[in-house]
PDB file of N, CA and C in Angstrom:
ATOM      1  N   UNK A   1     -48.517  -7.689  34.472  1.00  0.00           N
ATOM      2  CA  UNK A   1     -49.955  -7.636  34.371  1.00  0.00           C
ATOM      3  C   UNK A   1     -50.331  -7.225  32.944  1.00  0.00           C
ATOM      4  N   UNK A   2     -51.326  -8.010  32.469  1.00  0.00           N
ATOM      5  CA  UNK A   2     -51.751  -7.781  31.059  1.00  0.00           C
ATOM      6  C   UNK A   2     -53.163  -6.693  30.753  1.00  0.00           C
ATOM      7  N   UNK A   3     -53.301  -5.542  30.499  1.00  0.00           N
ATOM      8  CA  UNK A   3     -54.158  -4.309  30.523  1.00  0.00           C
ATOM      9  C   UNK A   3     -55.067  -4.560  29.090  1.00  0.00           C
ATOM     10  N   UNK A   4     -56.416  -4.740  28.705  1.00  0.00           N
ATOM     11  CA  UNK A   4     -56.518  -4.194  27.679  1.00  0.00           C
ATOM     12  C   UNK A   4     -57.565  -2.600  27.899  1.00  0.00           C
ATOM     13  N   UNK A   5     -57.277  -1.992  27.325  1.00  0.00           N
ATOM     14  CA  UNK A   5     -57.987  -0.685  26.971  1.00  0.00           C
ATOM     15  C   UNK A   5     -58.750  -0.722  25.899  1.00  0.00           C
ATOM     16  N   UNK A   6     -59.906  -0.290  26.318  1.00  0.00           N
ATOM     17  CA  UNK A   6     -61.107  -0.509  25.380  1.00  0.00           C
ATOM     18  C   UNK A   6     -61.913   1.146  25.526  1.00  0.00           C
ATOM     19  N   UNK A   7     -61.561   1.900  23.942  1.00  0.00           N
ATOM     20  CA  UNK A   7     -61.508   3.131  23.932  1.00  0.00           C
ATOM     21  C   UNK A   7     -61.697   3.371  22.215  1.00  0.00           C
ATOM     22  N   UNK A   8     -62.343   4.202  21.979  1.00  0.00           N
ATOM     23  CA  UNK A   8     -62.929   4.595  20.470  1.00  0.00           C
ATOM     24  C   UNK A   8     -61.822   6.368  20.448  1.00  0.00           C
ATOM     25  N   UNK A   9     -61.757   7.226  21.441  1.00  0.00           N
ATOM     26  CA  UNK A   9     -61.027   8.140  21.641  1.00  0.00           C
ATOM     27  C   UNK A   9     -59.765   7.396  21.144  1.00  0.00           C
ATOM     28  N   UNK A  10     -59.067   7.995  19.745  1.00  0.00           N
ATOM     29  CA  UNK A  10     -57.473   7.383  19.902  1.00  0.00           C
ATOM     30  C   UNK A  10     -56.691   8.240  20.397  1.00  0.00           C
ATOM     31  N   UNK A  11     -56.945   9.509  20.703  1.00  0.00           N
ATOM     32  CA  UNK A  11     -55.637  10.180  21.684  1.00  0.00           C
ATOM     33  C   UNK A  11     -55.777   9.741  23.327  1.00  0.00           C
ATOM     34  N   UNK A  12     -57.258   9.586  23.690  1.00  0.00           N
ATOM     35  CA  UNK A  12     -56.898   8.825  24.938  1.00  0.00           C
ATOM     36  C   UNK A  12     -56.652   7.785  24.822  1.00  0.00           C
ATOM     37  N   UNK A  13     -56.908   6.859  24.680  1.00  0.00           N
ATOM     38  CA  UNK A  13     -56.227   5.406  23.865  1.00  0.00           C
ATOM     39  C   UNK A  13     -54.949   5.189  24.152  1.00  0.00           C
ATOM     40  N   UNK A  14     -54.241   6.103  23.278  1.00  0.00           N
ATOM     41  CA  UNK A  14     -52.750   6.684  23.244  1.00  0.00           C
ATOM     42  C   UNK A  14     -52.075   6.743  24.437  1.00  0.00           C
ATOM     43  N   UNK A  15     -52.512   7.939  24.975  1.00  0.00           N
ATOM     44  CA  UNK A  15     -52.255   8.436  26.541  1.00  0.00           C
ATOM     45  C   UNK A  15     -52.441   7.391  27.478  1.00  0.00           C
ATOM     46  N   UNK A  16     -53.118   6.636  27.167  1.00  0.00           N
ATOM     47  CA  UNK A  16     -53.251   5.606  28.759  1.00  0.00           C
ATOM     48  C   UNK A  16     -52.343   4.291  28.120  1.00  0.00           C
ATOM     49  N   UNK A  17     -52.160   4.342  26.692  1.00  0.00           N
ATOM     50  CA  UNK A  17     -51.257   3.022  26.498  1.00  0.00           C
ATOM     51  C   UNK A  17     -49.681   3.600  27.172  1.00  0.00           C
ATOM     52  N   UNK A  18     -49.296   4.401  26.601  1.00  0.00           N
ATOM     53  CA  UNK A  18     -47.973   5.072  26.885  1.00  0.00           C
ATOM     54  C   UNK A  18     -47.818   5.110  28.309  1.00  0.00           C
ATOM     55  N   UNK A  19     -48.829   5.609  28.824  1.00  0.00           N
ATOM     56  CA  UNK A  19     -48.817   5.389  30.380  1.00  0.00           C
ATOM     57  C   UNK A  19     -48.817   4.327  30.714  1.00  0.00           C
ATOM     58  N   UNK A  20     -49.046   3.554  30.917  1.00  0.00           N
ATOM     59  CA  UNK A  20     -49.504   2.178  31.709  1.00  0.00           C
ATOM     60  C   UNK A  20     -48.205   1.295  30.679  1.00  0.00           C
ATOM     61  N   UNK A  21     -47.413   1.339  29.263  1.00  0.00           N
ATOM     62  CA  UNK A  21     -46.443   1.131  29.027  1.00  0.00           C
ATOM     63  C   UNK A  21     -44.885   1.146  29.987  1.00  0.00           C
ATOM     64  N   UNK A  22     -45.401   2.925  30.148  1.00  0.00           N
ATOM     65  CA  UNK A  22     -43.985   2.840  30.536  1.00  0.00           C
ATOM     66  C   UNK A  22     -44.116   2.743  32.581  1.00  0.00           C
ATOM     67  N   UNK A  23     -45.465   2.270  32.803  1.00  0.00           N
ATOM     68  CA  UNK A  23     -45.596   1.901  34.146  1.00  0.00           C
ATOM     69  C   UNK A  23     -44.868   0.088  34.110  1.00  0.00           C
ATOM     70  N   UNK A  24     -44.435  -0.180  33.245  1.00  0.00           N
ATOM     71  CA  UNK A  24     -44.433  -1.579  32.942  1.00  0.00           C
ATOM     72  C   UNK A  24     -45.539  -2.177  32.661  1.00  0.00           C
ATOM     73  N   UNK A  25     -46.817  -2.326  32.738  1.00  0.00           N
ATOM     74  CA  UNK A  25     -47.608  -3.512  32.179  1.00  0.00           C
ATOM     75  C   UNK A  25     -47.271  -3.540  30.743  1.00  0.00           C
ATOM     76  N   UNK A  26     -48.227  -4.951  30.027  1.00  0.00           N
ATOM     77  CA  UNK A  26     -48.033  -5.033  28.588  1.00  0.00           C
ATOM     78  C   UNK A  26     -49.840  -5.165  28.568  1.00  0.00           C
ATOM     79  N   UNK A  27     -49.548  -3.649  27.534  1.00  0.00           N
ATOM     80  CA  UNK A  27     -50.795  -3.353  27.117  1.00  0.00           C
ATOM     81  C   UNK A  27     -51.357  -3.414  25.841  1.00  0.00           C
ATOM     82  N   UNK A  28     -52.711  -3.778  25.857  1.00  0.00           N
ATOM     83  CA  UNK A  28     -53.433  -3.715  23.666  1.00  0.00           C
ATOM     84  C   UNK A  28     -54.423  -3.104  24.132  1.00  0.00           C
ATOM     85  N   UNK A  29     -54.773  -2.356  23.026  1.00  0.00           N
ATOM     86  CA  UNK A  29     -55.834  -1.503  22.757  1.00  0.00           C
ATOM     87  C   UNK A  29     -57.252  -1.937  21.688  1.00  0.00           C
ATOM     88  N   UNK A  30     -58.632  -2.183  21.842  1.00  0.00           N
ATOM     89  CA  UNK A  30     -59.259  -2.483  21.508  1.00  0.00           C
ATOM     90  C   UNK A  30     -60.370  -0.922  20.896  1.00  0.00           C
ATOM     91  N   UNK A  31     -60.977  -0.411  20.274  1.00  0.00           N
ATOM     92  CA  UNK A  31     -61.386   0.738  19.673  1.00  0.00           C
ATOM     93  C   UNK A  31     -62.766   0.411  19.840  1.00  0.00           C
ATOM     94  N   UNK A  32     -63.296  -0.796  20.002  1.00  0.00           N
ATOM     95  CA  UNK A  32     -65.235  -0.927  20.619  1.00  0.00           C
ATOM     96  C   UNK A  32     -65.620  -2.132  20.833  1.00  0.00           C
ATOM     97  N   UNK A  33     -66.531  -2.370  21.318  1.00  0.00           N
ATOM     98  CA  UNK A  33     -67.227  -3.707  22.031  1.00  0.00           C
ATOM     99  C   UNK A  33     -66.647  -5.313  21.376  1.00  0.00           C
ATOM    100  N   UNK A  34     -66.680  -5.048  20.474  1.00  0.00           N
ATOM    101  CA  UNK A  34     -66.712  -6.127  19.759  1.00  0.00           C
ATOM    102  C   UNK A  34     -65.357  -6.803  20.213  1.00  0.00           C
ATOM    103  N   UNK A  35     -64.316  -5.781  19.302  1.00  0.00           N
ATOM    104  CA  UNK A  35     -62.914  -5.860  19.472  1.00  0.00           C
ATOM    105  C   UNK A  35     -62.360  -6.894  20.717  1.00  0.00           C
ATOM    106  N   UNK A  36     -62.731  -5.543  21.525  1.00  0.00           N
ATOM    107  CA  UNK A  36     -62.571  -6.387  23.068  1.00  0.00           C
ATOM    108  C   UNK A  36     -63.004  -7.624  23.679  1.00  0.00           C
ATOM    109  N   UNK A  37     -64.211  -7.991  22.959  1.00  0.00           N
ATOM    110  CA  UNK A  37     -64.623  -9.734  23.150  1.00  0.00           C
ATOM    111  C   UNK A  37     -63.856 -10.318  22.725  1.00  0.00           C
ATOM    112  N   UNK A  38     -63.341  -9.941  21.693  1.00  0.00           N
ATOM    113  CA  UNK A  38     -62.705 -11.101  20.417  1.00  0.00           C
ATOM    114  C   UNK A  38     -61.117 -11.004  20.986  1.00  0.00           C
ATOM    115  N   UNK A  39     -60.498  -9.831  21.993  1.00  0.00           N
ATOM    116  CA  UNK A  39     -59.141  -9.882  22.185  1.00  0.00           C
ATOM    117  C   UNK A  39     -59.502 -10.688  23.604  1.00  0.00           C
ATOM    118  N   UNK A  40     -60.765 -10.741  24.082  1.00  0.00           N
ATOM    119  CA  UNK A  40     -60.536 -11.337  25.782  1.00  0.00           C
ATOM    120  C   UNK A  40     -60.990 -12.947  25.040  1.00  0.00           C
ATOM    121  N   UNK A  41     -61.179 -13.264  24.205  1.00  0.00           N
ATOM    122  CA  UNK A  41     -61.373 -14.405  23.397  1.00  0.00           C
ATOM    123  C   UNK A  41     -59.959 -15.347  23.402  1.00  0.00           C
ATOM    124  N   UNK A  42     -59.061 -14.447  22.955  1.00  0.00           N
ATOM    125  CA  UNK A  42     -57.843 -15.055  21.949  1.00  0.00           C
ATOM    126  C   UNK A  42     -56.906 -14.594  23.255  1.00  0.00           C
ATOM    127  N   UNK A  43     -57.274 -14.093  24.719  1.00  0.00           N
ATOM    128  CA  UNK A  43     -55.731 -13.738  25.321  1.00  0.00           C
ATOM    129  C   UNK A  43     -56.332 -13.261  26.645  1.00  0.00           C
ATOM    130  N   UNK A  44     -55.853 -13.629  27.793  1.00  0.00           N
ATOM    131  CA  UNK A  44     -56.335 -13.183  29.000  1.00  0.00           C
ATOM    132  C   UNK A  44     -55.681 -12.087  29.435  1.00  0.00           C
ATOM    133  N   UNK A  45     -56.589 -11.193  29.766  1.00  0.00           N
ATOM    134  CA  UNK A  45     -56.274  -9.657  30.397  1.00  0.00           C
ATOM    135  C   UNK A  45     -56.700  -9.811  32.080  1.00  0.00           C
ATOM    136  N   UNK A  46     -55.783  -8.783  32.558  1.00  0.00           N
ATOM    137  CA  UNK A  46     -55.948  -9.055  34.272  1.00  0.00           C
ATOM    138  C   UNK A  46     -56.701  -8.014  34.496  1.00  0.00           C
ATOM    139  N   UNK A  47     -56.887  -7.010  33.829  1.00  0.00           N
ATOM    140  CA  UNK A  47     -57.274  -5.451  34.066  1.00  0.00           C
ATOM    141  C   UNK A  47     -58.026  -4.805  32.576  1.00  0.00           C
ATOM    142  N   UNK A  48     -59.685  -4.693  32.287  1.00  0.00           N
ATOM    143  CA  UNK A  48     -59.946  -4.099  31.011  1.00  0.00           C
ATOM    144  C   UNK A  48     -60.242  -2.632  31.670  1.00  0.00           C
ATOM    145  N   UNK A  49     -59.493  -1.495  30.372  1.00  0.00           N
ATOM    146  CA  UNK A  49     -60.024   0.306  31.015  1.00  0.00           C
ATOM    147  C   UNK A  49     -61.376  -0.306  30.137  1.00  0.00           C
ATOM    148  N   UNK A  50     -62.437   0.042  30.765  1.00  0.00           N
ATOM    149  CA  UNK A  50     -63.586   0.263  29.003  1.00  0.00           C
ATOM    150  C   UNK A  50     -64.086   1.529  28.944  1.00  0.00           C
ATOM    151  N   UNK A  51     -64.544   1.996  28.362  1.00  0.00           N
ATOM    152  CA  UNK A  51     -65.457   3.222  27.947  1.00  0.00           C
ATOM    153  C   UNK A  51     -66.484   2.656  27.855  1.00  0.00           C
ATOM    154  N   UNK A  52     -67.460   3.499  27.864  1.00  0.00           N
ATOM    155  CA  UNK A  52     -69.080   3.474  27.842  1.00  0.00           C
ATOM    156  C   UNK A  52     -69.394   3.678  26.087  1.00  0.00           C
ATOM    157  N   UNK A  53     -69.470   4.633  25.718  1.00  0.00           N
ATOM    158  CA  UNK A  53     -70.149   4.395  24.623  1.00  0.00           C
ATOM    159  C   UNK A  53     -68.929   4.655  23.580  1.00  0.00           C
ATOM    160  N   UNK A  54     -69.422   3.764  22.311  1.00  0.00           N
ATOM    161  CA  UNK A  54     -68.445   3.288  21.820  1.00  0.00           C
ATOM    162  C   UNK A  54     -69.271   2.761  20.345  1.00  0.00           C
ATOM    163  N   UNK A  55     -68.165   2.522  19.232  1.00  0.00           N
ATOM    164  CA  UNK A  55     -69.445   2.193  17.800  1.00  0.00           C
ATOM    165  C   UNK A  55     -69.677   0.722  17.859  1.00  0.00           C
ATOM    166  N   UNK A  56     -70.085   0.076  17.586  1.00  0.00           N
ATOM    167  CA  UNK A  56     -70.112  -1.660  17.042  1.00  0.00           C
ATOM    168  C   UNK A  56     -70.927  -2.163  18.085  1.00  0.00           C
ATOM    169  N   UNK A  57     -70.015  -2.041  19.604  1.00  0.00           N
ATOM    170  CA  UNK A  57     -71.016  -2.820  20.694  1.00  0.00           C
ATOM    171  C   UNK A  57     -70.434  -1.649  21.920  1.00  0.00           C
ATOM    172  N   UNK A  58     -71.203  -1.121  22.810  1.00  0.00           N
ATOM    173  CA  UNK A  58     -71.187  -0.428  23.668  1.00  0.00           C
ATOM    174  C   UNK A  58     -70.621  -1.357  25.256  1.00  0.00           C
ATOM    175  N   UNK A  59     -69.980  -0.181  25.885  1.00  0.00           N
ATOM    176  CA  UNK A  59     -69.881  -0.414  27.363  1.00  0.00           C
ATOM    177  C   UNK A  59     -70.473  -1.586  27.667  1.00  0.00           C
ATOM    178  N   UNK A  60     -72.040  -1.300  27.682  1.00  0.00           N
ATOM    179  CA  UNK A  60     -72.587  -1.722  28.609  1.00  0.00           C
ATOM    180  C   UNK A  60     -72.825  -3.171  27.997  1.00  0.00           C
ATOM    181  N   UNK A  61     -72.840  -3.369  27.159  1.00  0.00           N
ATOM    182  CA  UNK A  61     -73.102  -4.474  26.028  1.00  0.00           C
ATOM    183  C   UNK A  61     -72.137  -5.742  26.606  1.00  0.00           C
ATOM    184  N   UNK A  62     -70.928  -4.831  26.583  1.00  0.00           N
ATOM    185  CA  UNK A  62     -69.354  -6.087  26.823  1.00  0.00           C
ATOM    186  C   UNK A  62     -69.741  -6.166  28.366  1.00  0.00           C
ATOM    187  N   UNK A  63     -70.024  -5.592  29.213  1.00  0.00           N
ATOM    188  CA  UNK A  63     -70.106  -5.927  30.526  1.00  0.00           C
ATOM    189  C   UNK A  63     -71.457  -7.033  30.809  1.00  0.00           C
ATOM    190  N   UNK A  64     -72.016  -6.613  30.345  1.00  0.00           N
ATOM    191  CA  UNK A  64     -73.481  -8.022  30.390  1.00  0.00           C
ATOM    192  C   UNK A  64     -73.035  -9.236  29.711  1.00  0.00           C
ATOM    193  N   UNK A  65     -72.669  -9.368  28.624  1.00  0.00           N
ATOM    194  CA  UNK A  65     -71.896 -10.342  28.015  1.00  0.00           C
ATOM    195  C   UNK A  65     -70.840 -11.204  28.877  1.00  0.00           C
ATOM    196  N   UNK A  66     -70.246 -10.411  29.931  1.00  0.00           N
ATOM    197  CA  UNK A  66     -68.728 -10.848  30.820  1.00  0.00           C
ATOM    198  C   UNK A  66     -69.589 -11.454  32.083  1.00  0.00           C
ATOM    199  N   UNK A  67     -70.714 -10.391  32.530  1.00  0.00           N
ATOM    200  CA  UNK A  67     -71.504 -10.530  33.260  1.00  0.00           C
ATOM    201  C   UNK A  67     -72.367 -12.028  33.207  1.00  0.00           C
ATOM    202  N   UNK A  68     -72.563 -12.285  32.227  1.00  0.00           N
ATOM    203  CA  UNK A  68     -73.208 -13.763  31.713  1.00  0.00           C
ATOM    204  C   UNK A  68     -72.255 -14.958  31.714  1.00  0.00           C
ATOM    205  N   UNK A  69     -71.228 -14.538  31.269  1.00  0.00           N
ATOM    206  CA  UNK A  69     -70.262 -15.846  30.684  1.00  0.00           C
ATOM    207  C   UNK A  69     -69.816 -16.040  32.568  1.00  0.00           C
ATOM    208  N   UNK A  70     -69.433 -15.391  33.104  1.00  0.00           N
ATOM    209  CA  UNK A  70     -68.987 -15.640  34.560  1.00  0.00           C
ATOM    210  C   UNK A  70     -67.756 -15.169  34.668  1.00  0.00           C
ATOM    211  N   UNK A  71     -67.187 -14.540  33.370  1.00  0.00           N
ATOM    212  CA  UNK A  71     -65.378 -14.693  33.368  1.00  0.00           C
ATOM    213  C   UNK A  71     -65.561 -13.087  33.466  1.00  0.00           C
ATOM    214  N   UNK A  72     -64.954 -12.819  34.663  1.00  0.00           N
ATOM    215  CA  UNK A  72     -65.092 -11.065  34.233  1.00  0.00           C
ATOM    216  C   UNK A  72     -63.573 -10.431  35.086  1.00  0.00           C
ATOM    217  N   UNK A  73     -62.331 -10.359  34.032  1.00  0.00           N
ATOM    218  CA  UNK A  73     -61.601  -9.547  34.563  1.00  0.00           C
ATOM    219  C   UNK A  73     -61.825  -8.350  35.692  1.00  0.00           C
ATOM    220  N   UNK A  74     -60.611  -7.419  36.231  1.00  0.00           N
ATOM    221  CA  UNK A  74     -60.767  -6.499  36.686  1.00  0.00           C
ATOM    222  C   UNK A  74     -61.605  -5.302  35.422  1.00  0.00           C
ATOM    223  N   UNK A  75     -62.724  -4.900  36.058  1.00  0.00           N
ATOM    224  CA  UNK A  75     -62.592  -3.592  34.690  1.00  0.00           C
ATOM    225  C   UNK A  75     -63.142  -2.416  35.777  1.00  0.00           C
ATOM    226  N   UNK A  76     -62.251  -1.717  35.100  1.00  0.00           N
ATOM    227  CA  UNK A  76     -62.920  -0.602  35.413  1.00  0.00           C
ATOM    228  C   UNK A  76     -63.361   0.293  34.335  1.00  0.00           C
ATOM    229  N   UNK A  77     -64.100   1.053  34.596  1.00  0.00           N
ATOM    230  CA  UNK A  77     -64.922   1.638  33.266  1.00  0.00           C
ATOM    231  C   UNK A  77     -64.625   3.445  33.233  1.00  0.00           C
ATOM    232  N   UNK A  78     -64.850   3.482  32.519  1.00  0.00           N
ATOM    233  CA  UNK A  78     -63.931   5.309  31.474  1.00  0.00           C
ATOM    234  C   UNK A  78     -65.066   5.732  31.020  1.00  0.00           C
ATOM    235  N   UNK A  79     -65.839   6.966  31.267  1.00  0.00           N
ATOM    236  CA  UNK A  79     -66.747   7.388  31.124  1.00  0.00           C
ATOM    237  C   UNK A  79     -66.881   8.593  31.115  1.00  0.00           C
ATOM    238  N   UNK A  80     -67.527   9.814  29.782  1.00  0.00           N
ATOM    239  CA  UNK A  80     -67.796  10.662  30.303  1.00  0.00           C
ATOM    240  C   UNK A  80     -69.466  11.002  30.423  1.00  0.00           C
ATOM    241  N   UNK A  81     -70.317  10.190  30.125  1.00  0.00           N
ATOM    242  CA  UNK A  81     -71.616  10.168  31.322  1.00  0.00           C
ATOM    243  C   UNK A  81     -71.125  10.001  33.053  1.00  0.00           C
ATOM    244  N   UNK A  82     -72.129  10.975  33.311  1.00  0.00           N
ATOM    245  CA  UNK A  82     -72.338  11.207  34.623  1.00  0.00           C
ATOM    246  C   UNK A  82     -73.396  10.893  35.834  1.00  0.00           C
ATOM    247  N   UNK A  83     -74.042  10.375  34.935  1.00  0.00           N
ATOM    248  CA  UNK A  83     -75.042  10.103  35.220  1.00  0.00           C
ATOM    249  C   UNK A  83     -75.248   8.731  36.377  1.00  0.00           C
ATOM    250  N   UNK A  84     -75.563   9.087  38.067  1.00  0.00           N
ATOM    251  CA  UNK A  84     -75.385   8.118  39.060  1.00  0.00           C
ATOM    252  C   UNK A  84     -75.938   6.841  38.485  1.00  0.00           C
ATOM    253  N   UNK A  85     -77.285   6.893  37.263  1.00  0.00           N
ATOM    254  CA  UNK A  85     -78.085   5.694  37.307  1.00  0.00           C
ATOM    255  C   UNK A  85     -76.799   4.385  36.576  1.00  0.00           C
ATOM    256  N   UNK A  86     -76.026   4.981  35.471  1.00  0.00           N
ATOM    257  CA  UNK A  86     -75.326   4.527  34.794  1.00  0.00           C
ATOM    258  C   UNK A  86     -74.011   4.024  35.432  1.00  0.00           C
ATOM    259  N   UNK A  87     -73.253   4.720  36.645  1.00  0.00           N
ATOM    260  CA  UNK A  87     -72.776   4.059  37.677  1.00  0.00           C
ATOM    261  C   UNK A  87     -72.989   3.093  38.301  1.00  0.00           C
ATOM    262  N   UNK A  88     -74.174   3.077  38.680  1.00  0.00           N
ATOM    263  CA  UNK A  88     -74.925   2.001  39.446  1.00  0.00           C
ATOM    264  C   UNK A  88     -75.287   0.594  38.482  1.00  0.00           C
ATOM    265  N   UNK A  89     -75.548   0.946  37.132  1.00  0.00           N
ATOM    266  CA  UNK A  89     -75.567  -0.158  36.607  1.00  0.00           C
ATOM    267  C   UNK A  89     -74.493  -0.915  36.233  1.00  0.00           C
ATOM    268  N   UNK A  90     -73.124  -0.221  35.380  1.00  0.00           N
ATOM    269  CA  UNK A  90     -71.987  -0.697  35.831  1.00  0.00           C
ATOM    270  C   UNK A  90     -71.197  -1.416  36.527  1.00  0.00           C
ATOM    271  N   UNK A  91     -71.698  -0.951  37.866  1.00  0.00           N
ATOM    272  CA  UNK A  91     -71.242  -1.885  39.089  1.00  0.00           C
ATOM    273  C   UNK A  91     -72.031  -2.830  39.668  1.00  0.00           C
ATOM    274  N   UNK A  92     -73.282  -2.940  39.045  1.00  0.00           N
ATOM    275  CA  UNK A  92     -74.229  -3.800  39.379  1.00  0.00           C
ATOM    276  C   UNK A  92     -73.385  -5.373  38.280  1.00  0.00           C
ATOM    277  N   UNK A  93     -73.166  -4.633  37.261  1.00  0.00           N
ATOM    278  CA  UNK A  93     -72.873  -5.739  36.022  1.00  0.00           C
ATOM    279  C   UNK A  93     -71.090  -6.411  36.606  1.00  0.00           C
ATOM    280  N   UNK A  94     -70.430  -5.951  37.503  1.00  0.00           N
ATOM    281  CA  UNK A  94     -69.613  -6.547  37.945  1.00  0.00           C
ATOM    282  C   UNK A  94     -68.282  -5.373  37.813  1.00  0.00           C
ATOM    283  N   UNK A  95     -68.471  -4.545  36.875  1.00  0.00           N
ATOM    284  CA  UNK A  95     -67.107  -3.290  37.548  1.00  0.00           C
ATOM    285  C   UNK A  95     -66.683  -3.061  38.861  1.00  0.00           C
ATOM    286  N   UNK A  96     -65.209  -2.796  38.392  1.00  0.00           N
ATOM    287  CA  UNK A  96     -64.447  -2.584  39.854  1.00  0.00           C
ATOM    288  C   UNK A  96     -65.161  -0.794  40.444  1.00  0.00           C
ATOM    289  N   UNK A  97     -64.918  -0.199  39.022  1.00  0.00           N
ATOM    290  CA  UNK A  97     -65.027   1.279  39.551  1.00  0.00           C
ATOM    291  C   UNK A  97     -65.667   2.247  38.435  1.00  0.00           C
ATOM    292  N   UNK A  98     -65.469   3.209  38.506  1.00  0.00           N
ATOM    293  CA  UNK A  98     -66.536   3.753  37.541  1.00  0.00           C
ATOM    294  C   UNK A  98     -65.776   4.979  37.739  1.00  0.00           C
ATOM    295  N   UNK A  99     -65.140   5.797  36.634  1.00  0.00           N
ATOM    296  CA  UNK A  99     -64.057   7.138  36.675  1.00  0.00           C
ATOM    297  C   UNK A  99     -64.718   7.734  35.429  1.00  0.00           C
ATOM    298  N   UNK A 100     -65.200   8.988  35.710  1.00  0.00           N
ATOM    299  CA  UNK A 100     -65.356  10.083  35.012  1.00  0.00           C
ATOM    300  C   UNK A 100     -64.177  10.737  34.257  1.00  0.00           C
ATOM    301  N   UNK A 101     -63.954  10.525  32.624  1.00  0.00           N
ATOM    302  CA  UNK A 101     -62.831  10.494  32.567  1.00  0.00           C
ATOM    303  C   UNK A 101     -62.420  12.199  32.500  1.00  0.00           C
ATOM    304  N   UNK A 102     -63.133  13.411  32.637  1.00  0.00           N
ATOM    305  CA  UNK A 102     -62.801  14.526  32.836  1.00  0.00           C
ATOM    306  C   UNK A 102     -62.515  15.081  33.964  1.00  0.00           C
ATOM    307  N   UNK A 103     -62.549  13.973  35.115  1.00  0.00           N
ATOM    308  CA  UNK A 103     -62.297  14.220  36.373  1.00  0.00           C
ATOM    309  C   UNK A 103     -61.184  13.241  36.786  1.00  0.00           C
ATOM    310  N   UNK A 104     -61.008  12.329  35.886  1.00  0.00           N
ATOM    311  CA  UNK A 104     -59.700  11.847  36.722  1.00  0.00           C
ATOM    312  C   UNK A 104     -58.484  11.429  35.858  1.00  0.00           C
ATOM    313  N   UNK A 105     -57.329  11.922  36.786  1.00  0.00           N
ATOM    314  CA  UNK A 105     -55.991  12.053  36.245  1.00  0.00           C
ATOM    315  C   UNK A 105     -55.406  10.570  35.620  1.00  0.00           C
ATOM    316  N   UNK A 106     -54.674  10.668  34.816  1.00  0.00           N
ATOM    317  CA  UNK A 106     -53.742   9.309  34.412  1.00  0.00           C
ATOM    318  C   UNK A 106     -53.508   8.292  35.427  1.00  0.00           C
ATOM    319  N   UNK A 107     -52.189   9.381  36.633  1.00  0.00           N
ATOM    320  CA  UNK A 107     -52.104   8.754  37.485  1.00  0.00           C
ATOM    321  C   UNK A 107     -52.891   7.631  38.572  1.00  0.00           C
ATOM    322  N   UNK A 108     -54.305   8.662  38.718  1.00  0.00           N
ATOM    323  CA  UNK A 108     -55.312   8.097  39.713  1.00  0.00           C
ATOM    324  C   UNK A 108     -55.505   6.509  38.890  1.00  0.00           C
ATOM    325  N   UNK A 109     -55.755   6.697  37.784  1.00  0.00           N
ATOM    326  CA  UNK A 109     -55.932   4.859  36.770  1.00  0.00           C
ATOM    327  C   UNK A 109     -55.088   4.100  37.370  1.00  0.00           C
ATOM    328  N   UNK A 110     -53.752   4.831  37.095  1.00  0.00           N
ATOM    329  CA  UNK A 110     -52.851   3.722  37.404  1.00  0.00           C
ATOM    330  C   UNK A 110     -52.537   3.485  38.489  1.00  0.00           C
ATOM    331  N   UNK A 111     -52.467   4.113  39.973  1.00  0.00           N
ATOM    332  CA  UNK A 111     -52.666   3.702  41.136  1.00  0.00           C
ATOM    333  C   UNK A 111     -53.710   2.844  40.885  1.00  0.00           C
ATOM    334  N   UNK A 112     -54.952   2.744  40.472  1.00  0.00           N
ATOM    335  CA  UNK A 112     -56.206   1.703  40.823  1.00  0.00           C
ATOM    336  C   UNK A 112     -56.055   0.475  39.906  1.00  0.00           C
ATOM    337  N   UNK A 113     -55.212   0.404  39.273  1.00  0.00           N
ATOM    338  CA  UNK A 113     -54.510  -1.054  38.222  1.00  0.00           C
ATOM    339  C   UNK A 113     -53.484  -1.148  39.069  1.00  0.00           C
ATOM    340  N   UNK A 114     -52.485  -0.839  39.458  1.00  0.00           N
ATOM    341  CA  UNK A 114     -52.032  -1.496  40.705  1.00  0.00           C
ATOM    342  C   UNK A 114     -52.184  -1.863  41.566  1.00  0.00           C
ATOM    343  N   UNK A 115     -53.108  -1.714  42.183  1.00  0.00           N
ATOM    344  CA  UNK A 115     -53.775  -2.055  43.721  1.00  0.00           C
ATOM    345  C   UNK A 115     -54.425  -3.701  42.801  1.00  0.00           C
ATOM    346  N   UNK A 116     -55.205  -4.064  41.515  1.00  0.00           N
ATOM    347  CA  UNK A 116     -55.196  -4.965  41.432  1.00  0.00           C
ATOM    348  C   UNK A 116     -54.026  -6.165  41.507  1.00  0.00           C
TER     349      UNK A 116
END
């Protein structure tokens, strides 16, 4: 399974590549909105992590964009807003799930990229 992670944090970045590395997938890392268009452009991913806010083009930006084109991998989204309204829009725009990333463990990710 092909992962991209879409994350401006480079120690979490880090941490979830290494993880989900040595879970076996083959993973790339994208650092903001843009990035991540231009890598789901040039290479199909089965699973995007994204973050919410981010410099160049935001969360919510790449999900309306995926949301429009019709092509919308698994994503689940990495967030530390909390905020229910911002959940709800998320999953309105086609996310699998919506993880608070101060509340949830490595592991819990990668159980929910496997189940895809």
């Amino acid at each position: 399974m092909n992962i991209l992670i879409v994350e401006d944090e480079k120690a979490l970045a880090h941490a979830l590549e290494l993880k989900l590395l040595h879970e076996g997938f083959a993973v790339s890392v994208a650092s903001n909105g843009q990035e991540c268009l231009d890598a789901l452009a040039r290479e199909h991913f089965d699973v995007v992590l994204l973050d919410l806010i981010m410099p160049v083009m935001d969360g919510f930006q790449v999900l309306e964009h995926l949301h429009k084109q019709g092509t919308m991998p698994a994503v689940f989204v990495l967030s530390n807003l909390s905020q229910h309204e911002d959940e709800a829009r998320v999953l309105a725009l086609g996310a699998r799930k919506f993880f608070i990333k101060s509340d949830t463990p490595l592991t819990t990710l990668v159980e929910e990229v496997k189940k895809v």
